[in-house]
PDB file of N, CA and C in Angstrom:
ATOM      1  N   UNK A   1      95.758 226.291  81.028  1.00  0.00           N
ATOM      2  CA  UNK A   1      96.794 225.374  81.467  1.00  0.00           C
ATOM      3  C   UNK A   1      96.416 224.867  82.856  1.00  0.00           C
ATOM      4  N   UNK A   2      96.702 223.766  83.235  1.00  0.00           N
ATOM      5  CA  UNK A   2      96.212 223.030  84.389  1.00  0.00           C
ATOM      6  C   UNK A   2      97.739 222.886  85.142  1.00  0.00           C
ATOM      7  N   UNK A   3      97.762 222.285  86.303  1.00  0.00           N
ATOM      8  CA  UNK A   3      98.365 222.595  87.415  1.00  0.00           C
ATOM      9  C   UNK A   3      99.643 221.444  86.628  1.00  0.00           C
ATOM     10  N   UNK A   4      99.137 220.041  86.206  1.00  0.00           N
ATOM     11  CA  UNK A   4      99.846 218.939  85.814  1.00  0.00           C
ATOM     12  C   UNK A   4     100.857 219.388  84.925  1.00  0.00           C
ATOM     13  N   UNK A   5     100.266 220.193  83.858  1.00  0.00           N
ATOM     14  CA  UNK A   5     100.697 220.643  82.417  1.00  0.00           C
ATOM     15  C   UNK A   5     101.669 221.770  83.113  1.00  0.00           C
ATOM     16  N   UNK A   6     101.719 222.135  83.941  1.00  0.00           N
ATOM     17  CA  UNK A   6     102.625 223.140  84.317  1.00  0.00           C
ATOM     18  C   UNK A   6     103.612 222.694  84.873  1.00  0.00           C
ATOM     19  N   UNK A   7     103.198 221.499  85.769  1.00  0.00           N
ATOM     20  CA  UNK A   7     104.723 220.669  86.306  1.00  0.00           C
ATOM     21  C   UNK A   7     105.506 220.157  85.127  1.00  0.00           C
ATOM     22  N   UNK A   8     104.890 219.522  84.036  1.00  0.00           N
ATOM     23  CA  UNK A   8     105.860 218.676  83.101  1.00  0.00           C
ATOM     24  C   UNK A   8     106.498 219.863  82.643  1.00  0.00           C
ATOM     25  N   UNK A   9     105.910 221.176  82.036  1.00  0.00           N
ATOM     26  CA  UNK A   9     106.770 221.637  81.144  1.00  0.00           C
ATOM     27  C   UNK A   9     107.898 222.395  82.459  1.00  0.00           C
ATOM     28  N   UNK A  10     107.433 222.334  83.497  1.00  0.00           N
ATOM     29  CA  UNK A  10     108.541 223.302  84.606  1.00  0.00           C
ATOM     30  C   UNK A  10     110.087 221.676  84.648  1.00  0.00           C
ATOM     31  N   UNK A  11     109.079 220.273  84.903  1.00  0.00           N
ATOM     32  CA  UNK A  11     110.650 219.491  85.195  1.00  0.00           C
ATOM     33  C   UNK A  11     111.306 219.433  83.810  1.00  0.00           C
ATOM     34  N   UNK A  12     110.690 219.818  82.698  1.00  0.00           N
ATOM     35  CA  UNK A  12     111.174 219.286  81.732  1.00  0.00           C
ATOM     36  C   UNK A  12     112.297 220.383  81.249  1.00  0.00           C
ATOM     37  N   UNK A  13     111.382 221.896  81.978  1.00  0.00           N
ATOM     38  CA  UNK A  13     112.865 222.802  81.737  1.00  0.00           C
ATOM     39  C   UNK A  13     113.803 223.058  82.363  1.00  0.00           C
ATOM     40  N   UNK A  14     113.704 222.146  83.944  1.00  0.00           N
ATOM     41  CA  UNK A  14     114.929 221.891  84.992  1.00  0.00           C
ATOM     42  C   UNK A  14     115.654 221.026  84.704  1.00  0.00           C
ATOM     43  N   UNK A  15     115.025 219.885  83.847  1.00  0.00           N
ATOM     44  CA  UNK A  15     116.470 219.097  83.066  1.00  0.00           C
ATOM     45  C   UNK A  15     116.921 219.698  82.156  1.00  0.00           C
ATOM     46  N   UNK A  16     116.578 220.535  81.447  1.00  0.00           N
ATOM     47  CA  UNK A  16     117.009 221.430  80.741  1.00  0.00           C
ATOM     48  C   UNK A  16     117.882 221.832  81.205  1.00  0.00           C
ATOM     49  N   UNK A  17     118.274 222.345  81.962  1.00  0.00           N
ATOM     50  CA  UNK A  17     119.130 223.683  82.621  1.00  0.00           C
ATOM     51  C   UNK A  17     120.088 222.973  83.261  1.00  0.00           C
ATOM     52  N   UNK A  18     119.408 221.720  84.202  1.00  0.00           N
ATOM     53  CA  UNK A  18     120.585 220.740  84.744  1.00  0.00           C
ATOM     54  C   UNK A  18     121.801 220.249  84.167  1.00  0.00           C
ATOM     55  N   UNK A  19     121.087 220.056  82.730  1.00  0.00           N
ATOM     56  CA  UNK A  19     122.224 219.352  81.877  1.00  0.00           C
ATOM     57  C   UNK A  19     123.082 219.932  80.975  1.00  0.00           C
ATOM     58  N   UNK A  20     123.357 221.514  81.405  1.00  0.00           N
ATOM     59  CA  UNK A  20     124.563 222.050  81.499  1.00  0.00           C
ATOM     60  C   UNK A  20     124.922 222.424  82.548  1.00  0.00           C
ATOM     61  N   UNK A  21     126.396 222.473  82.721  1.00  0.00           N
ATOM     62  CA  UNK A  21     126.933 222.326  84.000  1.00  0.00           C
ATOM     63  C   UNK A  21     126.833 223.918  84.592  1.00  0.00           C
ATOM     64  N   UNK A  22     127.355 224.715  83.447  1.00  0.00           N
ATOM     65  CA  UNK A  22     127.009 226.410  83.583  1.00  0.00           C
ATOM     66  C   UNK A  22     125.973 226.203  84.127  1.00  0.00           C
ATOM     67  N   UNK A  23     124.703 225.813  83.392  1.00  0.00           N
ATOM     68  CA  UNK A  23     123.438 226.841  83.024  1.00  0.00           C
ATOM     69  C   UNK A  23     123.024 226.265  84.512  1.00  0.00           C
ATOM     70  N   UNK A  24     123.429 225.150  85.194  1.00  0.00           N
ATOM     71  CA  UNK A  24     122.936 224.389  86.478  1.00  0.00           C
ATOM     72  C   UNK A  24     123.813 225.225  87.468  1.00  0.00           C
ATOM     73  N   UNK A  25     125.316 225.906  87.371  1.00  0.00           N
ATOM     74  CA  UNK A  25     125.850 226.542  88.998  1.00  0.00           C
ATOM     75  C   UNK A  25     125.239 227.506  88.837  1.00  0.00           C
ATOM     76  N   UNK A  26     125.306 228.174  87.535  1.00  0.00           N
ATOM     77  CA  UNK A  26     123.831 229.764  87.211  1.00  0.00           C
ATOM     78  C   UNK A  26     122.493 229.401  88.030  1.00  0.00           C
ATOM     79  N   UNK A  27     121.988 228.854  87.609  1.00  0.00           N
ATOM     80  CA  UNK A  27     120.679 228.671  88.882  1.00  0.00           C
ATOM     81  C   UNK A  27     121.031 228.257  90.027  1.00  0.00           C
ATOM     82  N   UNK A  28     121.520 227.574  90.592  1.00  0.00           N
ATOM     83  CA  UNK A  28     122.284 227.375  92.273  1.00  0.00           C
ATOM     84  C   UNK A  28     122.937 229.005  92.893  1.00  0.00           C
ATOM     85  N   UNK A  29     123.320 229.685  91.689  1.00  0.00           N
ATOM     86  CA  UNK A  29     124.019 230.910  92.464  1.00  0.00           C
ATOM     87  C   UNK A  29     122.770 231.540  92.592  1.00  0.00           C
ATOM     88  N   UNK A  30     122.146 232.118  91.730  1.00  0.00           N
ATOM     89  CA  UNK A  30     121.005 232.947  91.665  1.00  0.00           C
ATOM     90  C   UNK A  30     120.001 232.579  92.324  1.00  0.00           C
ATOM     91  N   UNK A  31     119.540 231.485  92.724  1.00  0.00           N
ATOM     92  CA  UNK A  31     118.577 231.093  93.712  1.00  0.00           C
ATOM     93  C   UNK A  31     118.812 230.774  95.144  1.00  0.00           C
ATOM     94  N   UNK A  32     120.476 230.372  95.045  1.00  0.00           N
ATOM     95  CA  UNK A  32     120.773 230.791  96.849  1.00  0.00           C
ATOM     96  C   UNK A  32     120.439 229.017  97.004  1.00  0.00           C
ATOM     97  N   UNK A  33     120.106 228.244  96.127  1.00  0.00           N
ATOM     98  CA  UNK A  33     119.811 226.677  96.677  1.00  0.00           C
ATOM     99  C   UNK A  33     121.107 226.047  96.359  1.00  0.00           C
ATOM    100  N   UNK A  34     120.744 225.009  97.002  1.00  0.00           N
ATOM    101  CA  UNK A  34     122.007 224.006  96.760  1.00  0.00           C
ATOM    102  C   UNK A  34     121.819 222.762  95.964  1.00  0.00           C
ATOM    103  N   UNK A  35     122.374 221.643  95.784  1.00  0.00           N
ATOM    104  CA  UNK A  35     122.231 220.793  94.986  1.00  0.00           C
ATOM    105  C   UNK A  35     120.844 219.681  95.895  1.00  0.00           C
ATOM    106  N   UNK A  36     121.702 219.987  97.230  1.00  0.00           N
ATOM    107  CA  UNK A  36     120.543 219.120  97.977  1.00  0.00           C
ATOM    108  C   UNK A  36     119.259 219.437  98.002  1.00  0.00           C
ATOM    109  N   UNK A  37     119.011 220.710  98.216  1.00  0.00           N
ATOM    110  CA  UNK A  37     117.465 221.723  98.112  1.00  0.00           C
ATOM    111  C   UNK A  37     117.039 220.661  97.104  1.00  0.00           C
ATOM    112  N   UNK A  38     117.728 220.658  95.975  1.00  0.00           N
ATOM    113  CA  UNK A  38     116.797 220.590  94.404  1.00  0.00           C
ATOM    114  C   UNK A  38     116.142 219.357  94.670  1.00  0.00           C
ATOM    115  N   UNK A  39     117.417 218.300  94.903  1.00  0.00           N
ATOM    116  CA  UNK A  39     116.807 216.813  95.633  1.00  0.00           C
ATOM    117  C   UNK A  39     115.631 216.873  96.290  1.00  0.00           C
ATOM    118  N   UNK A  40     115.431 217.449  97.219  1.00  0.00           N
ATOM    119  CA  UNK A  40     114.840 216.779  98.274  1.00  0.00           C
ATOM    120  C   UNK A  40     113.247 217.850  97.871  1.00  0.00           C
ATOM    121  N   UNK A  41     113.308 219.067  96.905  1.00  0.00           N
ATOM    122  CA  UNK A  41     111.823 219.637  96.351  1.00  0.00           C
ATOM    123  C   UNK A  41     111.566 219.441  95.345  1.00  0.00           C
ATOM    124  N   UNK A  42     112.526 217.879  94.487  1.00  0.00           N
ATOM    125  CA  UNK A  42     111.722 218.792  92.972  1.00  0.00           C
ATOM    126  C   UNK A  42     110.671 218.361  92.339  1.00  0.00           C
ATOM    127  N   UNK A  43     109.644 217.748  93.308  1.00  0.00           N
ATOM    128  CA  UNK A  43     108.004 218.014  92.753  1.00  0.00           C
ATOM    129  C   UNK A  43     107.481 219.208  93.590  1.00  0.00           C
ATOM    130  N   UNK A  44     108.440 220.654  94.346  1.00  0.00           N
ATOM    131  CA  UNK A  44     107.563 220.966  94.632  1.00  0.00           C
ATOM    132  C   UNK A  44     107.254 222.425  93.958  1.00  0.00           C
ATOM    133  N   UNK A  45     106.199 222.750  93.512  1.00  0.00           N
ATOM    134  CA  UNK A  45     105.484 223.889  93.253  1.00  0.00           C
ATOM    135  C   UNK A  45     106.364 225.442  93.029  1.00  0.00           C
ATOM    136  N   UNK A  46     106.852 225.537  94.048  1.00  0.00           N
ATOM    137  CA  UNK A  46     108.232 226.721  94.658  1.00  0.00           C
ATOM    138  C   UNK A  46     109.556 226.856  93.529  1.00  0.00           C
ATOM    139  N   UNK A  47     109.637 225.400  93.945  1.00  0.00           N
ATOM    140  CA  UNK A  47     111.133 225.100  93.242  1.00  0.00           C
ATOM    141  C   UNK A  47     111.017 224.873  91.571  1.00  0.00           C
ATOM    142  N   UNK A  48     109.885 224.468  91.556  1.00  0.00           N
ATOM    143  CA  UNK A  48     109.826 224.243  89.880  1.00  0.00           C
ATOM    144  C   UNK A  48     109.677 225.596  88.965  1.00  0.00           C
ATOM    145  N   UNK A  49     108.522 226.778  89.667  1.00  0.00           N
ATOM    146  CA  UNK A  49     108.756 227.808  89.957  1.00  0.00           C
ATOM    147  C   UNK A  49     109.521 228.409  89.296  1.00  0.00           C
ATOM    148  N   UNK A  50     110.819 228.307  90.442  1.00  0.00           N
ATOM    149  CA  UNK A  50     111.979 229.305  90.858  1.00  0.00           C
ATOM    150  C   UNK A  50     112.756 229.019  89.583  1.00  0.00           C
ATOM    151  N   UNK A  51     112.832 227.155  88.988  1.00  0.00           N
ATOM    152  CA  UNK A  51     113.493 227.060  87.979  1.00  0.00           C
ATOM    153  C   UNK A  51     112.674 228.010  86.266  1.00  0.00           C
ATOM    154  N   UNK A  52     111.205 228.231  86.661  1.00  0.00           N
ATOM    155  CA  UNK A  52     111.306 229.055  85.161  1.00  0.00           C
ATOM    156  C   UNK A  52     111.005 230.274  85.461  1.00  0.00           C
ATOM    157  N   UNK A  53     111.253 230.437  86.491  1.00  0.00           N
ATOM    158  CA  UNK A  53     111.683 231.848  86.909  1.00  0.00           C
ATOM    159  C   UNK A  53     113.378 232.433  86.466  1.00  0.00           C
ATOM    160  N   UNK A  54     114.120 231.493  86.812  1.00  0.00           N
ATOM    161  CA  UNK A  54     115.562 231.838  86.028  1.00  0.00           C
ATOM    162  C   UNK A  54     115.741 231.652  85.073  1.00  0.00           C
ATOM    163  N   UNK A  55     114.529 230.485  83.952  1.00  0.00           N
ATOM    164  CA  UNK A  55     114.861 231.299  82.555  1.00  0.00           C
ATOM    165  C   UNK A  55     114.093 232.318  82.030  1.00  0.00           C
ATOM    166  N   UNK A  56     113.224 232.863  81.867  1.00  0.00           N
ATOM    167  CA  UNK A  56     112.835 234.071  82.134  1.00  0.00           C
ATOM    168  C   UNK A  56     113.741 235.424  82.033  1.00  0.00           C
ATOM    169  N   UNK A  57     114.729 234.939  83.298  1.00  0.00           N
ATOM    170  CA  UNK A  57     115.862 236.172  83.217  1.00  0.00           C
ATOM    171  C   UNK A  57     116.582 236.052  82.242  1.00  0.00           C
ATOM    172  N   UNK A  58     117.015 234.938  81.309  1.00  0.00           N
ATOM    173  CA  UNK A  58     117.933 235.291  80.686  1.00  0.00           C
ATOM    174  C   UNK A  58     117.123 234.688  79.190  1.00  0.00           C
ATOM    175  N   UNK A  59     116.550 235.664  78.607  1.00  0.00           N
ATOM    176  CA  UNK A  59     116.239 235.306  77.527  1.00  0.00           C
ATOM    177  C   UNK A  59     116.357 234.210  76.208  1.00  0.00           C
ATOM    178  N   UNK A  60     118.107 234.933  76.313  1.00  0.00           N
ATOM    179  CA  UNK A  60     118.440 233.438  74.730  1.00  0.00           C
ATOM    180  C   UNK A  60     117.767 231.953  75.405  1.00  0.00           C
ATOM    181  N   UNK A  61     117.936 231.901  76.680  1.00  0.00           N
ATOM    182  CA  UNK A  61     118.225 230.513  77.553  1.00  0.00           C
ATOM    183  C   UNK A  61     116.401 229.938  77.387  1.00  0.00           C
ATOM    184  N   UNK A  62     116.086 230.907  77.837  1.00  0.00           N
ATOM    185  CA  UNK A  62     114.509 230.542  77.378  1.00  0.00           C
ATOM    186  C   UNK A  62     114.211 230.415  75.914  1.00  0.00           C
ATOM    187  N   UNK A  63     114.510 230.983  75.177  1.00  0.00           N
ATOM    188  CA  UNK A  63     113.771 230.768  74.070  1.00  0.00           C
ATOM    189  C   UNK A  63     114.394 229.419  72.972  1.00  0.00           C
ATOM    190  N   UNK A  64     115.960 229.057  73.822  1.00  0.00           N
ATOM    191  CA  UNK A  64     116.763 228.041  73.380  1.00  0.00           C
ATOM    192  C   UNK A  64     116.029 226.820  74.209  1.00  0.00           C
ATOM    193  N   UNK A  65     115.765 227.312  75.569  1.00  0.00           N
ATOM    194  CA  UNK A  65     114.762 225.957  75.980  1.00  0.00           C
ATOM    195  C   UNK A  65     113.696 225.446  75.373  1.00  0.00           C
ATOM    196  N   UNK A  66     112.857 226.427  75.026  1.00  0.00           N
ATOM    197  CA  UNK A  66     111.202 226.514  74.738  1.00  0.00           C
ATOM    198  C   UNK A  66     111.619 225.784  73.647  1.00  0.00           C
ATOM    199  N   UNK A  67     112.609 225.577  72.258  1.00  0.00           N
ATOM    200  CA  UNK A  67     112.646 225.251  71.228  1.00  0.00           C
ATOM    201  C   UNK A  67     113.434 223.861  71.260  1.00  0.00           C
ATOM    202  N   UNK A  68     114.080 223.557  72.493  1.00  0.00           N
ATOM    203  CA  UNK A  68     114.614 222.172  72.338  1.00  0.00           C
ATOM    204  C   UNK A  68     113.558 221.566  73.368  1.00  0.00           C
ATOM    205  N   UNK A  69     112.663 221.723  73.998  1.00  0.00           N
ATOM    206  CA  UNK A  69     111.546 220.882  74.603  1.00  0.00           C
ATOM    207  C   UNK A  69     110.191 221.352  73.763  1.00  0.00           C
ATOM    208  N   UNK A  70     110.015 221.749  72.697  1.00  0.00           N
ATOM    209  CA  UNK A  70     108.889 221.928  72.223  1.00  0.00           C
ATOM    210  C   UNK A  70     108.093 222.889  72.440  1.00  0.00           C
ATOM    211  N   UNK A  71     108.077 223.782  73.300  1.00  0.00           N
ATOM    212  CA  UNK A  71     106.705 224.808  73.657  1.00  0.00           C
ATOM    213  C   UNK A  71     107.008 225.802  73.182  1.00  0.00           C
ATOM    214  N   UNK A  72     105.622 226.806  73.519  1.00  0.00           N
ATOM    215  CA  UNK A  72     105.896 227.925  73.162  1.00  0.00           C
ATOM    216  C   UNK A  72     106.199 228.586  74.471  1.00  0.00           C
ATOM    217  N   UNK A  73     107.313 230.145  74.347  1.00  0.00           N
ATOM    218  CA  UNK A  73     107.505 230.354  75.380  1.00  0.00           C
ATOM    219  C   UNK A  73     106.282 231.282  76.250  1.00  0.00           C
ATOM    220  N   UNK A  74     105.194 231.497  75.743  1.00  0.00           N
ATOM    221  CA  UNK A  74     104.232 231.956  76.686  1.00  0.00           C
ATOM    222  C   UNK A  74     103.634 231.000  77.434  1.00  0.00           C
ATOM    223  N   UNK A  75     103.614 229.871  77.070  1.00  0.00           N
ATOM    224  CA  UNK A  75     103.453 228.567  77.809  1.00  0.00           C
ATOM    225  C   UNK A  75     104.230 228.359  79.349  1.00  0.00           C
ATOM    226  N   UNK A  76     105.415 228.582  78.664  1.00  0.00           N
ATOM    227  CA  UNK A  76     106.196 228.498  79.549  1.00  0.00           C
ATOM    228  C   UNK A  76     105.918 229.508  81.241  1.00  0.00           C
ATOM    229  N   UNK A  77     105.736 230.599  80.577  1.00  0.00           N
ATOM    230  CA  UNK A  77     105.370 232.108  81.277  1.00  0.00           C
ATOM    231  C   UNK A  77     104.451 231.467  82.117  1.00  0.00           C
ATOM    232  N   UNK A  78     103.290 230.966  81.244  1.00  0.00           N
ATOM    233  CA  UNK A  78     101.988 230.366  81.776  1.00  0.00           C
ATOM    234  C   UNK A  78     102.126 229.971  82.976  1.00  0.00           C
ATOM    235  N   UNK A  79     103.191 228.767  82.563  1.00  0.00           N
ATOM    236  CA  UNK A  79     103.329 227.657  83.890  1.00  0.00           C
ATOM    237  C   UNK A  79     103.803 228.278  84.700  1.00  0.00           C
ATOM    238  N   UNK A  80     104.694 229.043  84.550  1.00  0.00           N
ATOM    239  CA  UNK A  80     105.967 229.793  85.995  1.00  0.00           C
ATOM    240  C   UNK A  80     104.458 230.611  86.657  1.00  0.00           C
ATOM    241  N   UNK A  81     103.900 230.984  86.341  1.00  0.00           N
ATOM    242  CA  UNK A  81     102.465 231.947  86.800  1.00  0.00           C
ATOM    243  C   UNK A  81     101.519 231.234  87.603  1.00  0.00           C
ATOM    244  N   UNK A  82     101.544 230.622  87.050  1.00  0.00           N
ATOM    245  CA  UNK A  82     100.024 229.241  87.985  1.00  0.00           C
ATOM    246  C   UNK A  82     101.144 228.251  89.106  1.00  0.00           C
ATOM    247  N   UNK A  83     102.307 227.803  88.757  1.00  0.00           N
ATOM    248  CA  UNK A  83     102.831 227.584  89.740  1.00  0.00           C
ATOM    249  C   UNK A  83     103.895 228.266  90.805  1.00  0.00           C
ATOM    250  N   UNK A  84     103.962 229.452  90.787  1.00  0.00           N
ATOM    251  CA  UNK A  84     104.332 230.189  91.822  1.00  0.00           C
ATOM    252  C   UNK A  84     102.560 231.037  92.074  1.00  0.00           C
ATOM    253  N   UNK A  85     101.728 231.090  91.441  1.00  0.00           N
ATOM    254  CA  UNK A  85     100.583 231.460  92.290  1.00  0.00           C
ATOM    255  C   UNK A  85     100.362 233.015  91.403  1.00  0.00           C
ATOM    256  N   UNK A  86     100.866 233.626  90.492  1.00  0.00           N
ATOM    257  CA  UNK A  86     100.868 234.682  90.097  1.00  0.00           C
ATOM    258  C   UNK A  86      99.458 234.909  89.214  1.00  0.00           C
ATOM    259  N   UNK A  87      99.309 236.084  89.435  1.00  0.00           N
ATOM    260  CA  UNK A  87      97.339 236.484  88.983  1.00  0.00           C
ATOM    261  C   UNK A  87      97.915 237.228  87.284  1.00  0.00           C
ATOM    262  N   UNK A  88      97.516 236.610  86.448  1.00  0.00           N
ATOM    263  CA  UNK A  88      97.684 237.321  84.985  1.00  0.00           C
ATOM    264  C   UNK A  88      96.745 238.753  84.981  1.00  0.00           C
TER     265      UNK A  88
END
């Protein structure tokens, strides 16, 4: 997986999550960010990150993502790994 391929599937699972209103104050509580944070990082690396880092934690949510954007969820894993910097 390349750095690119890791951003699309990371924004593609932050609109994911955005576009429930739950599943969006659930990541704002748990990450301590605010609505503005998201604005003003979300091409960056950290934040895209942090977003498949919180699905991750909650399983159904991931594997309900991975299947309404297409991937598989080790993909997913993939990307949260290469873009927070994590050594497999």
């Amino acid at each position: 997986m390349d750095n690119q391929s890791a951003q699309s599937i990371a924004l593609q699972a932050l609109v994911w999550v955005l576009a429930d209103n739950d599943r969006a104050q659930r990541l704002l509580a748990i990450t301590g960010l605010t609505a503005d944070d998201m604005r003003a990082s979300v091409s960056e690396p950290w934040l895209l990150g942090a977003a498949l880092s919180y699905l991750e934690g909650y399983e159904p949510d991931l594997i309900k993502c991975c299947h309404e954007i297409a991937i598989k969820p080790e993909d997913m894993v993939a990307a949260r790994r290469l873009l927070t910097g994590e050594e497999y």
